[in-house]
Protein backbone atom coordinates (compact mmCIF):
# COMPACT_ATOMS: atom_id res chain seq x y z
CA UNK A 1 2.01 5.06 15.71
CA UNK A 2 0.67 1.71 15.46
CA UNK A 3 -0.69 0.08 12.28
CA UNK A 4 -3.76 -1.98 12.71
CA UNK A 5 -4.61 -3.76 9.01
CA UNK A 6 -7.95 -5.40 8.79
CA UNK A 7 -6.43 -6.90 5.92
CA UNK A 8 -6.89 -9.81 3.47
CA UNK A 9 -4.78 -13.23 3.46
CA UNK A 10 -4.78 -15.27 -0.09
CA UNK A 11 -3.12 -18.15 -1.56
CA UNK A 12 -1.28 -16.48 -4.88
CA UNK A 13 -0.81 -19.08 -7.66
CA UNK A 14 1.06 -17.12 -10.41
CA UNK A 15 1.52 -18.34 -13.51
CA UNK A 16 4.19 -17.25 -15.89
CA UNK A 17 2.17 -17.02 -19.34
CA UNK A 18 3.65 -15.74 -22.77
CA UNK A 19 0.71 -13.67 -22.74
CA UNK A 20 -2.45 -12.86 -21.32
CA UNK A 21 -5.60 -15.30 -21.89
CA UNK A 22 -7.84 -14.07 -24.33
CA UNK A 23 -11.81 -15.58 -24.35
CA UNK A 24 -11.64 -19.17 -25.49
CA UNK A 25 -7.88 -19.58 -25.58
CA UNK A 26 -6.34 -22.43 -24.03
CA UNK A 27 -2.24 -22.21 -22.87
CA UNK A 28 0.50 -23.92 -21.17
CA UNK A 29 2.13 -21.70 -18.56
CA UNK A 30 5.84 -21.14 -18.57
CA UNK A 31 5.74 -22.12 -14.66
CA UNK A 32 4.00 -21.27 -11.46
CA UNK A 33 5.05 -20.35 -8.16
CA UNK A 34 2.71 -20.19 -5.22
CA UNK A 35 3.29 -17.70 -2.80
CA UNK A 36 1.56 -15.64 0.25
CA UNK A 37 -0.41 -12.64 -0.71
CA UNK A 38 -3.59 -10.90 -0.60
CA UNK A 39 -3.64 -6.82 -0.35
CA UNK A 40 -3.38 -6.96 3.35
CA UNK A 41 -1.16 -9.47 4.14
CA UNK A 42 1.26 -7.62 1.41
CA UNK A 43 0.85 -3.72 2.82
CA UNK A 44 0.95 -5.55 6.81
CA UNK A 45 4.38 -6.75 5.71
CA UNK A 46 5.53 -3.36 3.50
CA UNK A 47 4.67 -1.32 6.85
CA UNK A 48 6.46 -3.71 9.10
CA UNK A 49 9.70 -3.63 6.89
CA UNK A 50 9.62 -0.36 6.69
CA UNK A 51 9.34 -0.09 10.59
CA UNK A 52 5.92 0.01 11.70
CA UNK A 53 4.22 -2.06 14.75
CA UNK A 54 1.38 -3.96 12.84
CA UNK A 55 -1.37 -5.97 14.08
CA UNK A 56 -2.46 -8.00 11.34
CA UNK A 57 -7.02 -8.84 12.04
CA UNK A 58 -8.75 -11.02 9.64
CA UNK A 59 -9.66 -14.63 9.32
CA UNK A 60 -7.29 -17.18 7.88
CA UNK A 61 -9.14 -20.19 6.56
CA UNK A 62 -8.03 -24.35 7.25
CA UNK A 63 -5.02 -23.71 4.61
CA UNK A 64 -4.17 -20.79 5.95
CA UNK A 65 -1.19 -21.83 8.19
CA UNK A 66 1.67 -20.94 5.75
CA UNK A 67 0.20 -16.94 5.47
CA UNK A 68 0.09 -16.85 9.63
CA UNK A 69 3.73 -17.94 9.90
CA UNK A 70 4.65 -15.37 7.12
CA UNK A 71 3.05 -12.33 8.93
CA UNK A 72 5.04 -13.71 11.82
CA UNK A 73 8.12 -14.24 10.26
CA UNK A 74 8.00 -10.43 8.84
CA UNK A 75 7.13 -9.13 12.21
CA UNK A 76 3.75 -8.24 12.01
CA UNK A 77 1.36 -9.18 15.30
CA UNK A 78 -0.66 -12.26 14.93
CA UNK A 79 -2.56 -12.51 18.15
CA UNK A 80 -6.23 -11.12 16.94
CA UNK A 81 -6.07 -13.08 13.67
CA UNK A 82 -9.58 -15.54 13.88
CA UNK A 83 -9.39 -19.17 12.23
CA UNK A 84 -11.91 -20.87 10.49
CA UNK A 85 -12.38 -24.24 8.74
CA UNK A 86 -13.68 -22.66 5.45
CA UNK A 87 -11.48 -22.42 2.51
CA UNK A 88 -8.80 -19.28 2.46
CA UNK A 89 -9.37 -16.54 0.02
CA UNK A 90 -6.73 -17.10 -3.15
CA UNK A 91 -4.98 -15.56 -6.20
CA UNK A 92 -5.07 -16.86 -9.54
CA UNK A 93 -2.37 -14.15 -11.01
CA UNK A 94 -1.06 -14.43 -14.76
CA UNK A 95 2.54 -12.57 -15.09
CA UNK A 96 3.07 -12.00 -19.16
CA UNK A 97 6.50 -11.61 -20.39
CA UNK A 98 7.22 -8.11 -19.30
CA UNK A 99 6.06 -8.46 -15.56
CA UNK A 100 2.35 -7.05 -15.85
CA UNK A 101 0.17 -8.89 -14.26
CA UNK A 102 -3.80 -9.71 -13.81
CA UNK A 103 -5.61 -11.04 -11.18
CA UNK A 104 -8.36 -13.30 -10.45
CA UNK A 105 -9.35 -12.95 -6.61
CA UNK A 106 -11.69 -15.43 -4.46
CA UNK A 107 -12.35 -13.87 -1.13
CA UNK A 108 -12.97 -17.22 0.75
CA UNK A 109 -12.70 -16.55 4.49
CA UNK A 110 -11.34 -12.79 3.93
CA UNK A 111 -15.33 -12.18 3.26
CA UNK A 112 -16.56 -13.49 6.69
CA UNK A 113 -15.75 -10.50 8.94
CA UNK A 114 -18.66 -10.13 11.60
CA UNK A 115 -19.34 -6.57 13.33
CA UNK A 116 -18.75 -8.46 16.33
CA UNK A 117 -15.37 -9.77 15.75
CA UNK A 118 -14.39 -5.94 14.34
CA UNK A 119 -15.98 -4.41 17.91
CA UNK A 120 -13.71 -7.02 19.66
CA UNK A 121 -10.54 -6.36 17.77
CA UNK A 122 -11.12 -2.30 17.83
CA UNK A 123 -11.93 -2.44 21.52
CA UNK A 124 -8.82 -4.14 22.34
CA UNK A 125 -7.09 -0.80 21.67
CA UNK A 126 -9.44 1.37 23.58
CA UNK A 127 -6.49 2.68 25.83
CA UNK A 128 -3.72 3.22 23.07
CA UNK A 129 -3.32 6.24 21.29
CA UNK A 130 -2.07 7.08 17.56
CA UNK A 131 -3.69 3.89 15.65
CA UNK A 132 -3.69 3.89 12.18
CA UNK A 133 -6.31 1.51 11.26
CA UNK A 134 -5.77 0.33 7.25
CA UNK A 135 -8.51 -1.16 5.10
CA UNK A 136 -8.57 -2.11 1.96
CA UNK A 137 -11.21 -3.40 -0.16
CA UNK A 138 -10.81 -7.57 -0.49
CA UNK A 139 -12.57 -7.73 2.90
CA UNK A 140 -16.17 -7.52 3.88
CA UNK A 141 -18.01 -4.72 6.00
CA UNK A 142 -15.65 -1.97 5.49
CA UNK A 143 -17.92 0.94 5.49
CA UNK A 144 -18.70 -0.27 8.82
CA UNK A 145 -14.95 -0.91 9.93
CA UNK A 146 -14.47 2.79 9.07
CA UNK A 147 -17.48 4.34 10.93
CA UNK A 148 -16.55 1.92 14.03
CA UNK A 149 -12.97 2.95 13.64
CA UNK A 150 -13.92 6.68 13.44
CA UNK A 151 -16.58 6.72 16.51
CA UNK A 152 -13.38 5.25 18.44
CA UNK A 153 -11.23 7.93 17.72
CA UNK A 154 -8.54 6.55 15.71
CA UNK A 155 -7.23 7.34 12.02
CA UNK A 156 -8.27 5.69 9.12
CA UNK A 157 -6.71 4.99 5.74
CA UNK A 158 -8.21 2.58 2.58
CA UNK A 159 -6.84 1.84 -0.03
CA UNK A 160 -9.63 1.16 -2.39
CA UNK A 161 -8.77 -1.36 -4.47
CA UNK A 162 -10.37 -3.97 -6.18
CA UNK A 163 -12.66 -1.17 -6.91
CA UNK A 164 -16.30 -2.11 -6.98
CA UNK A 165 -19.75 -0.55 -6.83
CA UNK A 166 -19.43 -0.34 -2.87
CA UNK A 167 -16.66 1.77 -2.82
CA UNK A 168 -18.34 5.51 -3.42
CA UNK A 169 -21.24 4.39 -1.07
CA UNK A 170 -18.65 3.57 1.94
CA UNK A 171 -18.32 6.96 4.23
CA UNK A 172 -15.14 7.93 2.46
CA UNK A 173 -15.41 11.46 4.31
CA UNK A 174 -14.26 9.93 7.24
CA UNK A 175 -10.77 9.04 6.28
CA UNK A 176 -7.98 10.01 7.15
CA UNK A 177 -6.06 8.82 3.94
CA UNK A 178 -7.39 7.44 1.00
CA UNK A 179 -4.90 5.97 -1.63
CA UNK A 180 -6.47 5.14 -5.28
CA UNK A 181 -4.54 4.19 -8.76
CA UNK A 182 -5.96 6.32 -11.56
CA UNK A 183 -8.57 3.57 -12.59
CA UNK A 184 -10.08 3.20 -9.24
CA UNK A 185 -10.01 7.35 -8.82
CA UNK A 186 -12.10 7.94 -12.18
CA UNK A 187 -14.22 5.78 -11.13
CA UNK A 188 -14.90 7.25 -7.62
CA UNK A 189 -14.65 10.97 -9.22
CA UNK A 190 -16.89 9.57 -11.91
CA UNK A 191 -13.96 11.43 -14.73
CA UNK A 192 -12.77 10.81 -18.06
CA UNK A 193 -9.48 12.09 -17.41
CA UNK A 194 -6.71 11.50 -15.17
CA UNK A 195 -6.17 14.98 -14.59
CA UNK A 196 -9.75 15.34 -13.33
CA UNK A 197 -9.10 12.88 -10.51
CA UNK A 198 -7.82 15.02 -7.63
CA UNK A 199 -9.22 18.12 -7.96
CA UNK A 200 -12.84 16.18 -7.66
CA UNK A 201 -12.02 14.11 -4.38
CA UNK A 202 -10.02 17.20 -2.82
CA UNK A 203 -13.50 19.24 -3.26
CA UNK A 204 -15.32 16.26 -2.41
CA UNK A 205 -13.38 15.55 0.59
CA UNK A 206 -11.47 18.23 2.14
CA UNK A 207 -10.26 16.78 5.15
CA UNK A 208 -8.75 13.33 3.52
CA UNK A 209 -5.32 12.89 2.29
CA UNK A 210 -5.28 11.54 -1.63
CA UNK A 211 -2.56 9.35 -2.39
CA UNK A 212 -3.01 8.46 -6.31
CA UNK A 213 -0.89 6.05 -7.50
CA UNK A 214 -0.04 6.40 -11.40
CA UNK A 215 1.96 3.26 -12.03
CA UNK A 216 4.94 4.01 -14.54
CA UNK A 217 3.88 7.50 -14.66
CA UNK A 218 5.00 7.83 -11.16
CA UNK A 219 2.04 9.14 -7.67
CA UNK A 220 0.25 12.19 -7.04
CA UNK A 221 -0.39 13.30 -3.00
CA UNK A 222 -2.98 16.48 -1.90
CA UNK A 223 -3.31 16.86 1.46
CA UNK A 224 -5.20 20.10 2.82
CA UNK A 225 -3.33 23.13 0.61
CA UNK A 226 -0.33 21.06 -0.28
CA UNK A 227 0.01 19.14 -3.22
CA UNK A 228 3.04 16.88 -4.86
CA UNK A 229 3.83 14.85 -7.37
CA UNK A 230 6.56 12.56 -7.72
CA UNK A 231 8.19 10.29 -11.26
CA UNK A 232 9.55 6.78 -10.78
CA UNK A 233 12.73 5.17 -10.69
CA UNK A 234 13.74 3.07 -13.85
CA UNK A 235 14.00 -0.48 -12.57
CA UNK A 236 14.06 -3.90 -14.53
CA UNK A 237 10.97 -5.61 -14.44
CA UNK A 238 10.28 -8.76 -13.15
CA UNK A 239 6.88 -8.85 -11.77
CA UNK A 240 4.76 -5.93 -10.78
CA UNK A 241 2.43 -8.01 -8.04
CA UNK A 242 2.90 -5.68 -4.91
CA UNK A 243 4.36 -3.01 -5.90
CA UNK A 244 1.28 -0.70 -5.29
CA UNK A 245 1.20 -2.93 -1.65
CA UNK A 246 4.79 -1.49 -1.07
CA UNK A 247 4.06 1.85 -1.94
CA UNK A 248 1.31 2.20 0.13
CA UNK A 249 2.99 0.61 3.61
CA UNK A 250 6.18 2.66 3.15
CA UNK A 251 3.97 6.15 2.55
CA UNK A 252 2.24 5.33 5.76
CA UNK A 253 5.39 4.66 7.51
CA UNK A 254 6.86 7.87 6.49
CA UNK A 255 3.81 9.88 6.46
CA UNK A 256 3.43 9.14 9.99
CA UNK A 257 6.73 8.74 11.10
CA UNK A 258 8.00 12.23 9.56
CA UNK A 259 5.29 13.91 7.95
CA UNK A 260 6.79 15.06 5.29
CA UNK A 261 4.83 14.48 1.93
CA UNK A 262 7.56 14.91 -0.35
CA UNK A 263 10.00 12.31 1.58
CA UNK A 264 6.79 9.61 1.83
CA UNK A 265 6.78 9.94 -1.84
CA UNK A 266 10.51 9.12 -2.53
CA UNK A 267 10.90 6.46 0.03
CA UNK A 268 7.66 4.36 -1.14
CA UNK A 269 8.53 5.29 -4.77
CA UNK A 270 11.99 3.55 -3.92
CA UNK A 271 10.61 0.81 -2.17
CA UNK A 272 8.27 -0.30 -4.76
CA UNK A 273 11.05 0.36 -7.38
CA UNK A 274 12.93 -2.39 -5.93
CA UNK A 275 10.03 -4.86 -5.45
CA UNK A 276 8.91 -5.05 -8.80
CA UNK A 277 12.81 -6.49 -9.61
CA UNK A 278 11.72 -9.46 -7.63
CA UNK A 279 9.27 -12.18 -8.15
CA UNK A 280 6.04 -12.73 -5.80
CA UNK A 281 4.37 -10.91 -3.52
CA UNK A 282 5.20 -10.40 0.03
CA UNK A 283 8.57 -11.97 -0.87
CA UNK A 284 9.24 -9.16 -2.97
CA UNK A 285 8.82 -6.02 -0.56
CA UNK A 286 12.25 -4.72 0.35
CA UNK A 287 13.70 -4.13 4.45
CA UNK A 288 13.62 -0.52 4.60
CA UNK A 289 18.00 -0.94 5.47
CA UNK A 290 17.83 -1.76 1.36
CA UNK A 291 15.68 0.95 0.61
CA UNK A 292 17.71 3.40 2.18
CA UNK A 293 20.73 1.80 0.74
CA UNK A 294 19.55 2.40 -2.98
CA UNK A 295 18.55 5.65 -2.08
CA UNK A 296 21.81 6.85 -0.69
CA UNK A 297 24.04 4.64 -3.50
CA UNK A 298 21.93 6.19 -6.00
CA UNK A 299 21.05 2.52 -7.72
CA UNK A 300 17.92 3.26 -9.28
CA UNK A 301 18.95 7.31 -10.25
CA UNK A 302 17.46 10.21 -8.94
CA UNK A 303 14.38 11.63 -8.29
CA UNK A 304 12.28 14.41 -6.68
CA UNK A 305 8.46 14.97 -5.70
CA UNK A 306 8.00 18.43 -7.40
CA UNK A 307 5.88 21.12 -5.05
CA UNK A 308 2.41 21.90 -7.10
CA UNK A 309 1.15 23.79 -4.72
């Protein structure tokens, strides 16, 4: 399997605040730390640690040099990334005292895909066979990434996050995997409830795997008749910026490296255990060796996905 991530590159500037802003307030930070990020950059260097091949596609603006050489420097492919002299999508990211965080996105050059540049980039693995192609929603035409991607024969997964208006109008049924948090799956199932979440998407879309991602209350997976769900490790933490980034590379290395639900679930619920005990983003995704490590030292304590069905 290879992992091709049409994936976003930003800038983060995190700030280390008390609390959050509220309307009108004006506050020193406690610090700030700039570091590489973005949603695709982060899951194009979970995958890779965790032992995908990647090939990172997107367009890196003039400041963009630093988030090419750390794609490289994880092991991720560079060679269809596109430059551009506009300005490079960036973070602003506040991290409060106990390691939430929010996030203020500017999308910059990770908006100016062109259907021509995704034809070129798809067509350049027309002869390979088992390619993952990962989307996520900080980037521009993906509804039309997905129907390319799909005509061509290859898999799909998205995770759809920042959620947005687009999101239930892009041709979801054609995934292969699509992996929501419970505030982005209410608002695709249009629910009240948590609990209403999967069985709305499994109707809606029978053939598509569901990851759903319930932060501290641990991940949900359906996939055809089987269905799991899984707790989470107890970890300090220290900032929860790509944790859900980690999750979602490791699942799709294990997914599609074992295909076993239930050991997708532990491994990416280990791996993102350990990231949020780190500060930053891409700096804070774990080499699969540690992962494994914790798992079989027992570090972070035990845990099981549980069979629903």
């Amino acid at each position: 399997m290879k992992l091709l991530n049409f994936g976003s590159l930003n800038k983060d500037y995190v700030y280390d605040v008390e609390h959050f802003l509220q309307p009108g307030e004006t506050m020193s930070s406690l610090g700030l730390f700039i570091n590489c990020g973005g949603k695709g950059l982060n899951q194009s260097i979970a995958a890779a640690k965790a032992g995908i091949p990647v090939h990172h596609a997107g367009i890196v603006g003039a400041d963009g040099g630093i988030l090419e050489e750390k794609l490289r420097e994880n092991g991720v492919n560079i060679s269809l990334l596109q430059r551009a002299d506009s300005p490079n999508g960036h973070a602003i990211i506040q991290v409060d005292q106990s390691g939430q965080n929010c996030i203020l996105l500017y999308g910059g050059t990770n908006r100016m895909l062109t259907k021509e540049y995704i034809d070129r980039t798809l067509d350049a693995f027309a002869d390979e066979k088992d390619v993952l192609v990962l989307l996520q929603n900080e980037t521009n035409l993906v509804g039309y990434i997905m129907e390319e991607a799909h005509r061509r024969g290859m898999q799909t997964a998205l995770n759809a996050a920042p959620m947005n208006k687009d999101v239930p109008d892009y041709p979801l049924e054609l995934l292969d995997w699509l992996i929501v948090n419970e505030v982005e799956g209410r608002q695709i199932a249009g629910c009240e409830t948590d609990e209403e979440i999967l069985p709305f998407l499994r109707e809606k879309y029978p053939n598509c795997g569901i990851l759903l991602t319930l932060g501290s209350r641990g991940a949900c997976c359906v996939r055809g008749k089987e269905e799991y769900r899984i707790g989470c490790f107890h970890a300090d933490v220290v900032d929860t910026t790509a944790a859900g980034d980690t999750f979602s590379g490791y699942f799709l290395y294990s997914i599609y490296e074992e295909n076993n639900i239930p050991n997708a679930l532990l491994l990416a619920s280990a791996a993102s255990a350990l990231a949020i005990g780190r500060k930053g983003a891409s700096d804070s995704v774990p080499l699969k060796a540690e992962v494994e490590e914790a798992l079989r030292n027992g570090t972070l304590g035990e845990l099981h996905a549980v069979k629903i069905r």
